[in-house]
C-alpha atoms as a PDB file:
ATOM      1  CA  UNK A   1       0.000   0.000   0.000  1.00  0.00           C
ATOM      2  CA  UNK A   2       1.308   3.320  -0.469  1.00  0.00           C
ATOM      3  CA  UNK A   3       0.576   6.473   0.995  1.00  0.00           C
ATOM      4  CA  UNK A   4      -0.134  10.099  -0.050  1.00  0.00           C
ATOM      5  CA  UNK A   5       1.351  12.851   1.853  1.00  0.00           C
ATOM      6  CA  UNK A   6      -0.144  16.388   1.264  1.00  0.00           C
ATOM      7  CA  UNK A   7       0.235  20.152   2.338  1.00  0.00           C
ATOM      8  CA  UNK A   8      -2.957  22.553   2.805  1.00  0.00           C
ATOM      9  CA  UNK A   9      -4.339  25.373   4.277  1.00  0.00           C
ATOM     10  CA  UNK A  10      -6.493  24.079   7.205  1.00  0.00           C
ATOM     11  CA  UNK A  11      -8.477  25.691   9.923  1.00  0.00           C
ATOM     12  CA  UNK A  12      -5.499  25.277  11.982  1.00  0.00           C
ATOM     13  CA  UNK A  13      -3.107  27.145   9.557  1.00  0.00           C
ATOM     14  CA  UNK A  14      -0.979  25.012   7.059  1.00  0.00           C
ATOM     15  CA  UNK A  15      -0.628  21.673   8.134  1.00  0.00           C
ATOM     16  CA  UNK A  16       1.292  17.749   6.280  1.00  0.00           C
ATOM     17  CA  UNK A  17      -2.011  15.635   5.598  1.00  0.00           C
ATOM     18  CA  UNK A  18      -1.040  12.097   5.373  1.00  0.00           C
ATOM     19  CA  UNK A  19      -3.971   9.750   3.777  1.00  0.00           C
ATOM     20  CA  UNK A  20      -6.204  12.390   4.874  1.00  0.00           C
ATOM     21  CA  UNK A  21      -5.289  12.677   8.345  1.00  0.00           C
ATOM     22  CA  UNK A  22      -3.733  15.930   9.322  1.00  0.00           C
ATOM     23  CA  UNK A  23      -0.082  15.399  10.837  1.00  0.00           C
ATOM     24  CA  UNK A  24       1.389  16.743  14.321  1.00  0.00           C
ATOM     25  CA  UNK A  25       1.447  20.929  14.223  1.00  0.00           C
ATOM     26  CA  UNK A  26       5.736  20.050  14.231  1.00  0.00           C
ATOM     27  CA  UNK A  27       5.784  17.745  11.026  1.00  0.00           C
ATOM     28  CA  UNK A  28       7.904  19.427   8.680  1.00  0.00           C
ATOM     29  CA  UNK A  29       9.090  17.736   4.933  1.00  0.00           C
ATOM     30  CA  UNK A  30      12.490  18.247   5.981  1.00  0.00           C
ATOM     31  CA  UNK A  31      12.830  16.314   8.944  1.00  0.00           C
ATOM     32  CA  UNK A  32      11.399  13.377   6.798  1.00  0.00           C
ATOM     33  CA  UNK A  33      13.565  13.620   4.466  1.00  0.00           C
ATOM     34  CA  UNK A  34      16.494  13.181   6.789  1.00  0.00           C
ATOM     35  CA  UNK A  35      15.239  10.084   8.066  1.00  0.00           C
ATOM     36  CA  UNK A  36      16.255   7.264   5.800  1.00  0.00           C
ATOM     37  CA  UNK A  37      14.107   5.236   3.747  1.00  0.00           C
ATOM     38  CA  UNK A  38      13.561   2.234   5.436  1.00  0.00           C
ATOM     39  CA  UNK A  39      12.548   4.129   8.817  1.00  0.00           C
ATOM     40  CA  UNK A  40      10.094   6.434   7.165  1.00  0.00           C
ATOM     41  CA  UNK A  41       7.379   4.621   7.671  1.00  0.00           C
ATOM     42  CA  UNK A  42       7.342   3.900  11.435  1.00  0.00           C
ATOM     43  CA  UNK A  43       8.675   7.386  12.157  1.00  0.00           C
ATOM     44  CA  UNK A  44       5.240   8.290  10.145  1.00  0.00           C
ATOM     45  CA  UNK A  45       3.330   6.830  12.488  1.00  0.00           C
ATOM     46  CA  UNK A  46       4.313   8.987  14.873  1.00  0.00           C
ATOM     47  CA  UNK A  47       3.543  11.900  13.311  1.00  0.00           C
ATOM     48  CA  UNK A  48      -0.444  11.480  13.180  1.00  0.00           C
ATOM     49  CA  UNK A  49      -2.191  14.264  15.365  1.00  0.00           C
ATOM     50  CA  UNK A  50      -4.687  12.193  17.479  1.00  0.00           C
ATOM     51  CA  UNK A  51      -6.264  15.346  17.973  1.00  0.00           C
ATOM     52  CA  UNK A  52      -6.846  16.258  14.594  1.00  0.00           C
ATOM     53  CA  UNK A  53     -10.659  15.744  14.336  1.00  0.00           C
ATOM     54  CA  UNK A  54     -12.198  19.402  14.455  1.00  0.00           C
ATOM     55  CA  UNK A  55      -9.149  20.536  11.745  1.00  0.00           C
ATOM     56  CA  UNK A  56     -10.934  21.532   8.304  1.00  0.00           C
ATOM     57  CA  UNK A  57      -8.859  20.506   5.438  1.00  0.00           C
ATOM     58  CA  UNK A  58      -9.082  23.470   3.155  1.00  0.00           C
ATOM     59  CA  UNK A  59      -6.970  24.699  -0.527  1.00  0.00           C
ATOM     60  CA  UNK A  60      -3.988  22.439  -1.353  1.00  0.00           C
ATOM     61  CA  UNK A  61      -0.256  23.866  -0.721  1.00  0.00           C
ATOM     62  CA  UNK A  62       2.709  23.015  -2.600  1.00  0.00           C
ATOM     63  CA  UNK A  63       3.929  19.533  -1.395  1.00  0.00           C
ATOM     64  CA  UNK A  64       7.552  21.280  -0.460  1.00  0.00           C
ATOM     65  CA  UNK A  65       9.041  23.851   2.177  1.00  0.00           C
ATOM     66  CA  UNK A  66      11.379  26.668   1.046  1.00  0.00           C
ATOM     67  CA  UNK A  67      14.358  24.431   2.263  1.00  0.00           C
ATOM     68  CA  UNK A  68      14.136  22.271  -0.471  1.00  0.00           C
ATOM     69  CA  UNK A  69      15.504  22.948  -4.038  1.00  0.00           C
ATOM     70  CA  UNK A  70      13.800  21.768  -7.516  1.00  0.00           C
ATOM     71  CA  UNK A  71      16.261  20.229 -10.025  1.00  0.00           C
ATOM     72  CA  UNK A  72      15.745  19.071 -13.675  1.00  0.00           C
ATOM     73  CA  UNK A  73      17.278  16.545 -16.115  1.00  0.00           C
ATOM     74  CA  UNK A  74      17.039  17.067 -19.904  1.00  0.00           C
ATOM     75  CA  UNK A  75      16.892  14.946 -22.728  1.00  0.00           C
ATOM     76  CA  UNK A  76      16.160  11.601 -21.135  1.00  0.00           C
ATOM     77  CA  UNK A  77      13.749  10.307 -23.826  1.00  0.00           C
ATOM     78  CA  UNK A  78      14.255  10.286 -27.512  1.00  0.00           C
ATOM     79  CA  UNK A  79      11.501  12.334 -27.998  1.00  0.00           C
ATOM     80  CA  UNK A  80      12.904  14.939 -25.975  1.00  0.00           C
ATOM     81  CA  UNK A  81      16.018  14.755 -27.806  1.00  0.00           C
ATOM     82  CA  UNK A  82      14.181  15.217 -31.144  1.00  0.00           C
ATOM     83  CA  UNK A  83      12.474  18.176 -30.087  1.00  0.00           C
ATOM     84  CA  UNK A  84      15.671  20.117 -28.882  1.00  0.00           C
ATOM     85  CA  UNK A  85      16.980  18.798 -32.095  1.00  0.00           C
ATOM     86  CA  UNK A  86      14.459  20.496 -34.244  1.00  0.00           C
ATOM     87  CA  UNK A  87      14.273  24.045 -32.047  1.00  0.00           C
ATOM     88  CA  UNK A  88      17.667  24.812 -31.718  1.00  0.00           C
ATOM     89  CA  UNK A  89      20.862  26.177 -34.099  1.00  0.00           C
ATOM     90  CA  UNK A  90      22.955  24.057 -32.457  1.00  0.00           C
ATOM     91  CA  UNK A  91      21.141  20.170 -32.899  1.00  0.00           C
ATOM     92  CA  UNK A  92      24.260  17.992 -32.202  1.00  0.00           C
ATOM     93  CA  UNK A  93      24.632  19.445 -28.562  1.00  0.00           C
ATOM     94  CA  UNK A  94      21.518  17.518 -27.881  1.00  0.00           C
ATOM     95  CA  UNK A  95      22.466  14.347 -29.650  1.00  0.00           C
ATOM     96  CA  UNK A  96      25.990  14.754 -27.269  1.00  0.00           C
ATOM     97  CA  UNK A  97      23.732  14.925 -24.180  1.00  0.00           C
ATOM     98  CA  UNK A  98      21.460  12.127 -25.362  1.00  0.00           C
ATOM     99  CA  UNK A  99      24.350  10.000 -25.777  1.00  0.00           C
ATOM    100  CA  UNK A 100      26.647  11.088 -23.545  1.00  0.00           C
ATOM    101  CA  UNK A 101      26.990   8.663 -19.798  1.00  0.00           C
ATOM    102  CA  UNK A 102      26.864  12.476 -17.907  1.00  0.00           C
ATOM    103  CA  UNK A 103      23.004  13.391 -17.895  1.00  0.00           C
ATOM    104  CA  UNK A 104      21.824  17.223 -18.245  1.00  0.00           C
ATOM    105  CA  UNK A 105      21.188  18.505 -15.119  1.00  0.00           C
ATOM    106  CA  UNK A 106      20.512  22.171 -13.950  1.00  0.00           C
ATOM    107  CA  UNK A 107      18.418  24.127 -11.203  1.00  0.00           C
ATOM    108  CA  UNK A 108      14.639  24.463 -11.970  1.00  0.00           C
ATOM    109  CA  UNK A 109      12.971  25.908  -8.747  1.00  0.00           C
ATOM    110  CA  UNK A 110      13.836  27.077  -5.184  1.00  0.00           C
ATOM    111  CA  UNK A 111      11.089  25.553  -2.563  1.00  0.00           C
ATOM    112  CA  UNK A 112       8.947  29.157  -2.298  1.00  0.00           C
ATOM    113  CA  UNK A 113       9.072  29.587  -6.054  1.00  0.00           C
ATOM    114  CA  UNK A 114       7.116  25.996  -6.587  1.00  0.00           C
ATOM    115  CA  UNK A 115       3.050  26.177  -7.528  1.00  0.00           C
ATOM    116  CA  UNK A 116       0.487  23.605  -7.273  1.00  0.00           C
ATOM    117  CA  UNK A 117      -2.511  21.763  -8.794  1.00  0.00           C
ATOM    118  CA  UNK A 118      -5.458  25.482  -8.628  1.00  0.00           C
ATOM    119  CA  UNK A 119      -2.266  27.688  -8.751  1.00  0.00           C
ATOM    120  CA  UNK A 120      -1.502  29.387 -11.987  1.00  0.00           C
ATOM    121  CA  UNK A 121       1.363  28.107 -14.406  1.00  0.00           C
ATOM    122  CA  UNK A 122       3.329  30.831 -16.655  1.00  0.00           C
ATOM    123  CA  UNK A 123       4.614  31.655 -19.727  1.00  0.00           C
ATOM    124  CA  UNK A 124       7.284  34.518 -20.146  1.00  0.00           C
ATOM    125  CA  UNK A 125       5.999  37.904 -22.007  1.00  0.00           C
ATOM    126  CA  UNK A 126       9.258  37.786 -23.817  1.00  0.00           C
ATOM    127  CA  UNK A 127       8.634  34.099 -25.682  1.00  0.00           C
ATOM    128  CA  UNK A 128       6.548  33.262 -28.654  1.00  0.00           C
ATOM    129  CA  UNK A 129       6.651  29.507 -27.980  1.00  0.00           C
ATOM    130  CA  UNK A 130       6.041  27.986 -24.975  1.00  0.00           C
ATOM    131  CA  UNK A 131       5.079  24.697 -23.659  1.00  0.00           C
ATOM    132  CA  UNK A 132       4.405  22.328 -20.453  1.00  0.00           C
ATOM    133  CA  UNK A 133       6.561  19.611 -20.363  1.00  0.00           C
ATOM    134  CA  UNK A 134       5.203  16.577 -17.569  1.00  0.00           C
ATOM    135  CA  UNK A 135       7.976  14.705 -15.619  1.00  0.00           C
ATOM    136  CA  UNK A 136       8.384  11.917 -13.101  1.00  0.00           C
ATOM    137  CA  UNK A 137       9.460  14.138 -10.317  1.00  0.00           C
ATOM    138  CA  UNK A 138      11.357  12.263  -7.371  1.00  0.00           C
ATOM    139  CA  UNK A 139      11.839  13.128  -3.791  1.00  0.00           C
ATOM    140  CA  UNK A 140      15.010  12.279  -2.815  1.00  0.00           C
ATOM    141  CA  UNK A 141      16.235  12.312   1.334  1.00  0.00           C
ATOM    142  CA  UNK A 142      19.088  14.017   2.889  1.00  0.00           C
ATOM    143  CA  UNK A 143      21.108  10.278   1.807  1.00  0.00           C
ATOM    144  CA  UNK A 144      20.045  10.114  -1.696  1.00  0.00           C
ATOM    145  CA  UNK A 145      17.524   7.863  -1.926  1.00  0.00           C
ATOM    146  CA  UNK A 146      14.206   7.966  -3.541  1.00  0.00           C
ATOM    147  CA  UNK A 147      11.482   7.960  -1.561  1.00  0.00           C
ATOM    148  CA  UNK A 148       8.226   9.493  -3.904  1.00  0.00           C
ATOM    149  CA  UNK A 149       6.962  10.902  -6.621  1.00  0.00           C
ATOM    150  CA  UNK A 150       5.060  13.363  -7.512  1.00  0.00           C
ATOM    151  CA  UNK A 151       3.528  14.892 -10.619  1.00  0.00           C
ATOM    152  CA  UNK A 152       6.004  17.614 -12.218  1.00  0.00           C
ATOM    153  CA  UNK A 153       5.535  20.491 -15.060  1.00  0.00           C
ATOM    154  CA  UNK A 154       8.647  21.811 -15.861  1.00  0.00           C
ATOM    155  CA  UNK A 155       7.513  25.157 -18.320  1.00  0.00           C
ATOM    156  CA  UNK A 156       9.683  26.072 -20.603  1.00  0.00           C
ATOM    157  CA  UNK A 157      10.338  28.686 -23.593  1.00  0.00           C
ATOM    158  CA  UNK A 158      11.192  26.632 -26.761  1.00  0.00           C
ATOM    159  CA  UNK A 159      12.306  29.260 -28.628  1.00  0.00           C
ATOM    160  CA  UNK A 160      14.572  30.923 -26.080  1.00  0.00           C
ATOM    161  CA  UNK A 161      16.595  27.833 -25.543  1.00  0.00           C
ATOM    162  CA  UNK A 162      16.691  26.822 -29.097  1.00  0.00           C
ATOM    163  CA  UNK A 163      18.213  30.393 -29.763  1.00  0.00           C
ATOM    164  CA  UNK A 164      21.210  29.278 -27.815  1.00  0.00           C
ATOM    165  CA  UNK A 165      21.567  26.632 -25.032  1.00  0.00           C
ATOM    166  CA  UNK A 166      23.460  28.982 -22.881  1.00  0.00           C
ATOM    167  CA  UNK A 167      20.055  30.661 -22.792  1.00  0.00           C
ATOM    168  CA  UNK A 168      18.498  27.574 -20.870  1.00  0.00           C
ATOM    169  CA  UNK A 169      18.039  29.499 -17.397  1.00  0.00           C
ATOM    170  CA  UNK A 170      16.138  31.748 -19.186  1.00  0.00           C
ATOM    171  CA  UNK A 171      14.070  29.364 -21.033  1.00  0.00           C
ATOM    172  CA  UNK A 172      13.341  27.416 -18.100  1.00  0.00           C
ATOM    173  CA  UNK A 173      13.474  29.361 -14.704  1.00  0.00           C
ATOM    174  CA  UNK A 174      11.201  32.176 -13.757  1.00  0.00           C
ATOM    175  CA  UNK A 175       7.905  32.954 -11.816  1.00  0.00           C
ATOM    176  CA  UNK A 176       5.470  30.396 -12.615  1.00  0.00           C
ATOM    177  CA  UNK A 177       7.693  27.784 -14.560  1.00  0.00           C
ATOM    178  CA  UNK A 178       7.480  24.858 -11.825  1.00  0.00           C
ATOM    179  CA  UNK A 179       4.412  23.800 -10.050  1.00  0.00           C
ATOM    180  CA  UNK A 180       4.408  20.392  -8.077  1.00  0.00           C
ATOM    181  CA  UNK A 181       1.941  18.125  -7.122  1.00  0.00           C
ATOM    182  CA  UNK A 182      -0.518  18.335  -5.319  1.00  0.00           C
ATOM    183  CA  UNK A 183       0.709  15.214  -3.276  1.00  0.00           C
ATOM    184  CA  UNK A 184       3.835  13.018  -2.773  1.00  0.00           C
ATOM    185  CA  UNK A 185       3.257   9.259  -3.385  1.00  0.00           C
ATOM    186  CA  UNK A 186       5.507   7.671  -0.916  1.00  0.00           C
ATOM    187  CA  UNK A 187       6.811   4.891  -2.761  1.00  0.00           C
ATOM    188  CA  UNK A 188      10.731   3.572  -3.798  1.00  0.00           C
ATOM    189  CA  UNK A 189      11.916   3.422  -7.624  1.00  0.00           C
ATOM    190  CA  UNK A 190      10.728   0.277  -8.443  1.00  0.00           C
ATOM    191  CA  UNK A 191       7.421   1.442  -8.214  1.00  0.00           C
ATOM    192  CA  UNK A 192       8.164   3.631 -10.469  1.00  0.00           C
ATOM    193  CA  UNK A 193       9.573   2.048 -13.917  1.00  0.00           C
ATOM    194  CA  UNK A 194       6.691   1.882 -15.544  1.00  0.00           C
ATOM    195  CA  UNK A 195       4.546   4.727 -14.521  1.00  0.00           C
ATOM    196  CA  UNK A 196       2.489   6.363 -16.966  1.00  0.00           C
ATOM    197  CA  UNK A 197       2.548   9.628 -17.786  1.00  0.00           C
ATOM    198  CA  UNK A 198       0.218  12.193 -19.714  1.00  0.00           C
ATOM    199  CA  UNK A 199      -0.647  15.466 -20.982  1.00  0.00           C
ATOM    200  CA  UNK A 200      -3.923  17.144 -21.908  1.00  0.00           C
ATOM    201  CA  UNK A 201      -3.820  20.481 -22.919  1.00  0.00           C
ATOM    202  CA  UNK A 202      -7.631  22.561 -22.996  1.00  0.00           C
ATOM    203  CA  UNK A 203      -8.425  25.856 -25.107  1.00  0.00           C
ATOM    204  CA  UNK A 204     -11.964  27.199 -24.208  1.00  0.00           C
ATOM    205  CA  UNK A 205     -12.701  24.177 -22.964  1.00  0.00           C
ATOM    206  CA  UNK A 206     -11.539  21.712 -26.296  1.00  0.00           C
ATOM    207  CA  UNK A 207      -8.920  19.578 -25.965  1.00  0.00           C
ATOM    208  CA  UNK A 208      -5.933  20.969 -28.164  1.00  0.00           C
ATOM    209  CA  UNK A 209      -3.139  18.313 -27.309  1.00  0.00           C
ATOM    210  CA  UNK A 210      -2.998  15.250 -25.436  1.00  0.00           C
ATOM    211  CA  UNK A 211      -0.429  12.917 -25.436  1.00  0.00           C
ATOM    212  CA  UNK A 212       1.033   9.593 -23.591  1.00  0.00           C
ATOM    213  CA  UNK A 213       4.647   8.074 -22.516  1.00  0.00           C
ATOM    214  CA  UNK A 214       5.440   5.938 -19.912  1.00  0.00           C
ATOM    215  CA  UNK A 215       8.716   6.113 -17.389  1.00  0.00           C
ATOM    216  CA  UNK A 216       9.736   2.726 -18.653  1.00  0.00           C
ATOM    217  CA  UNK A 217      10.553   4.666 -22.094  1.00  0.00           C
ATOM    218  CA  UNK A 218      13.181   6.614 -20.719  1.00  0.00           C
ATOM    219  CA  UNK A 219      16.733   6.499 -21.328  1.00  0.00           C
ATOM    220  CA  UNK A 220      18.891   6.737 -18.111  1.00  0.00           C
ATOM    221  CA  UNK A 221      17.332   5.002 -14.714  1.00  0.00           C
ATOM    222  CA  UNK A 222      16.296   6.947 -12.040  1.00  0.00           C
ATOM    223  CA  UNK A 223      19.125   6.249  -9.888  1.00  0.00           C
ATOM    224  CA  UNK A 224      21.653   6.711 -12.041  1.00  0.00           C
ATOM    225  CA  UNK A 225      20.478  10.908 -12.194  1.00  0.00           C
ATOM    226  CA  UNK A 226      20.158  10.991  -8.127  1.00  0.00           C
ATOM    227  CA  UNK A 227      23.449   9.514  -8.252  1.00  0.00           C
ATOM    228  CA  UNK A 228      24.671  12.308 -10.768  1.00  0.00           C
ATOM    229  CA  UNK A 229      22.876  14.965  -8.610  1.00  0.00           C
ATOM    230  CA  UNK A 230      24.353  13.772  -5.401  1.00  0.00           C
ATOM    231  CA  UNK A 231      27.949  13.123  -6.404  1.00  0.00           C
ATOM    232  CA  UNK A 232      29.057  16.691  -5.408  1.00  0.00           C
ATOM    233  CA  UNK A 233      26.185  18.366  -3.661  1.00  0.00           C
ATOM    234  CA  UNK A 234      24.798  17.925  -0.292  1.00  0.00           C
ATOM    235  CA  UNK A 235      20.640  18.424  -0.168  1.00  0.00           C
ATOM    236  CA  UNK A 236      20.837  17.913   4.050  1.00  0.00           C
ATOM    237  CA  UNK A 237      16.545  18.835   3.569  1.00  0.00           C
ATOM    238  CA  UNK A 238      16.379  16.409   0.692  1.00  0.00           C
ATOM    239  CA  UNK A 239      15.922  17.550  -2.549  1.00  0.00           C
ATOM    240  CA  UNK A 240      12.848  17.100  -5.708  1.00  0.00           C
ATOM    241  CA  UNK A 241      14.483  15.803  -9.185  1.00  0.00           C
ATOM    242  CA  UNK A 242      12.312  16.480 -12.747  1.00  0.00           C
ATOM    243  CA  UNK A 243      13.281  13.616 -14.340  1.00  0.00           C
ATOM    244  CA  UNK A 244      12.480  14.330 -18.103  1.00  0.00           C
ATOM    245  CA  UNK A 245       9.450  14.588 -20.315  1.00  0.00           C
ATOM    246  CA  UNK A 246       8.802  12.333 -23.023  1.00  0.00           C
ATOM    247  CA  UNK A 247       5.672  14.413 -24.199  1.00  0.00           C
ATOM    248  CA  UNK A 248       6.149  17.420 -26.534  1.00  0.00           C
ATOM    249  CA  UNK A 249       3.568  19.706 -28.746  1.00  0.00           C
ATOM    250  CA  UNK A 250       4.007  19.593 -32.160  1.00  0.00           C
ATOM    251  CA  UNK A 251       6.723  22.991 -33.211  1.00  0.00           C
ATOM    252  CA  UNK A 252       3.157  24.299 -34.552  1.00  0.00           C
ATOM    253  CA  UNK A 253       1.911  24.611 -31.094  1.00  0.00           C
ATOM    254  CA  UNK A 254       2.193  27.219 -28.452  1.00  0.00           C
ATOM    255  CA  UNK A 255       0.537  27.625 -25.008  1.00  0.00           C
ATOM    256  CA  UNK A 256      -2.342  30.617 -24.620  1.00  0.00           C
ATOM    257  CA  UNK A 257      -3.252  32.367 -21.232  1.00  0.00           C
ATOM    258  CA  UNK A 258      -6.187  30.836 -20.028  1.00  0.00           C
ATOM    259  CA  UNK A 259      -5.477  27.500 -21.320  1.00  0.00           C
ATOM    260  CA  UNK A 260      -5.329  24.601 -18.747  1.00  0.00           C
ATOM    261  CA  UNK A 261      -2.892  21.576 -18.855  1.00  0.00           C
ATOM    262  CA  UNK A 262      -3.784  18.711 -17.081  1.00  0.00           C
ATOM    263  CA  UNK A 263      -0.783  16.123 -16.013  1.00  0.00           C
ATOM    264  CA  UNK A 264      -0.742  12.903 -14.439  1.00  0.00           C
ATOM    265  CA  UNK A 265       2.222  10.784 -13.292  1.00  0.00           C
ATOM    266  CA  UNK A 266       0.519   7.659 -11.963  1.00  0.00           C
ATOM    267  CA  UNK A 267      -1.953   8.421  -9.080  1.00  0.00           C
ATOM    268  CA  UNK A 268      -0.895  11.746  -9.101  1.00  0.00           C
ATOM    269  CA  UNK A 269      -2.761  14.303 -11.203  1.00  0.00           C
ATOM    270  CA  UNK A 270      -1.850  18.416 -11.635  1.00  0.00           C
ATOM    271  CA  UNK A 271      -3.555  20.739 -12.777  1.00  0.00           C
ATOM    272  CA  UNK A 272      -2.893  24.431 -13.662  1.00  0.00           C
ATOM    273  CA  UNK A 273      -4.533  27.054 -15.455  1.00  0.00           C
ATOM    274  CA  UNK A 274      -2.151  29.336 -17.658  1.00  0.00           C
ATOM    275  CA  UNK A 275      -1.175  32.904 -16.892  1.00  0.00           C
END
């Protein structure tokens, strides 16, 4: 059985809402994700508020805490590789990174920056082509290990990246370009190779785009990008890793304010009107 572990506004101020049951006032994401993985669970059970019964459980709250950082690998499907292929003046760097046994990995989100499933998503004013893309997003503990999973949509601006990779900050960090959630799955990485993942993008209510992958599809295992992530940084909060979409608009297609996208990464499902 696995279990869900939540953040929302409550009656009682923000509180952790595990299964639906409103954690002690004290629970915080980072001391959980110092604990190691096979002693989450019974330090979990100590964490239930027995006198949580009058608490209303009110808007959902991003599923992370300002200590944590967001982090992103690229071009871990071939479809993702395609797609930087086809945007950018510079095609083989992709095909290099595709290839290559380093992954791509850079900074997407500090913990306050993060939105969540009823927030609003962005695209920049300076971009003409912009687009979700849905990840497999891992939550790692202080020791590198995966614990959960959540649902992940990394925004990004197609045509700012493909103008010149150094650009990729641009393309890819800024208000509104990471929203998370709304739940972890606690769960390790087996039970997550062969999670499926979609996308459904709405325009006045029509479907636009919607399209499929699944984790098993992707190139490098999940490990191997903690292990990359890890190797010379310390996350002592634990840390959330985008691991890659394998979903991407045609190049004829470009998010609208006031469209919606819709992700889901197994039992997890986000979504986020666009601003």
């Amino acid at each position: 059985m696995t279990h869900k572990l939540a953040r929302h506004a409550t009656s009682a101020g923000p509180r952790w809402i595990l299964d639906g049951q409103p954690l002690v006032a004290g629970f915080t994401l980072a001391e959980l994700l110092r604990q190691p993985a096979n002693a989450i669970a019974d330090w979990l059970t100590q964490q239930r508020d027995a006198a949580a019964g009058n608490i209303q459980i009110q808007t959902a709250l991003p599923p992370i805490e300002p200590l944590q950082e967001v982090w992103a690998s690229g071009v871990t499907y071939l479809r993702s590789r395609d797609a930087r292929k086809a945007e950018s003046s510079v095609a083989d760097v992709y095909q290099k990174v595709y290839e290559a046994e380093r992954p791509e990995l850079f900074m997407k989100a500090v913990g306050w920056r993060v939105v969540t499933g009823g927030q609003l998503v962005r695209i920049r004013k300076d971009s003409r082509w912009n687009v979700p893309e849905p990840e497999l997003t891992l939550a790692i503990n202080s020791h590198g290990e995966i614990v959960g999973y959540t649902a992940g949509n990394d925004m990004s601006s197609r045509d700012i990246e493909g103008e010149n990779p150094l650009y990729l900050p641009q393309a890819k960090i800024y208000n509104g370009a990471c929203a998370l959630g709304p739940e972890i799955v606690l769960a390790d990485a087996e039970a997550m190779r062969s999670l499926p993942v979609t996308l459904e993008i709405r325009r006045n209510g029509a479907v636009v785009f919607n399209g499929e992958t699944n984790i098993a599809r992707m190139k490098r295992r999940l490990e191997e990008l903690v292990g990359y992530l890890y190797r010379e940084l310390t996350f002592p909060d634990g840390a959330f890793l985008m691991t890659g979409t394998g979903i991407v608009p045609p190049e004829s297609f470009s998010l609208q304010p006031g469209d919606r996208v819709i992700i889901s990464v197994g039992e997890v499902t986000l979504e986020n009107d666009v601003a």
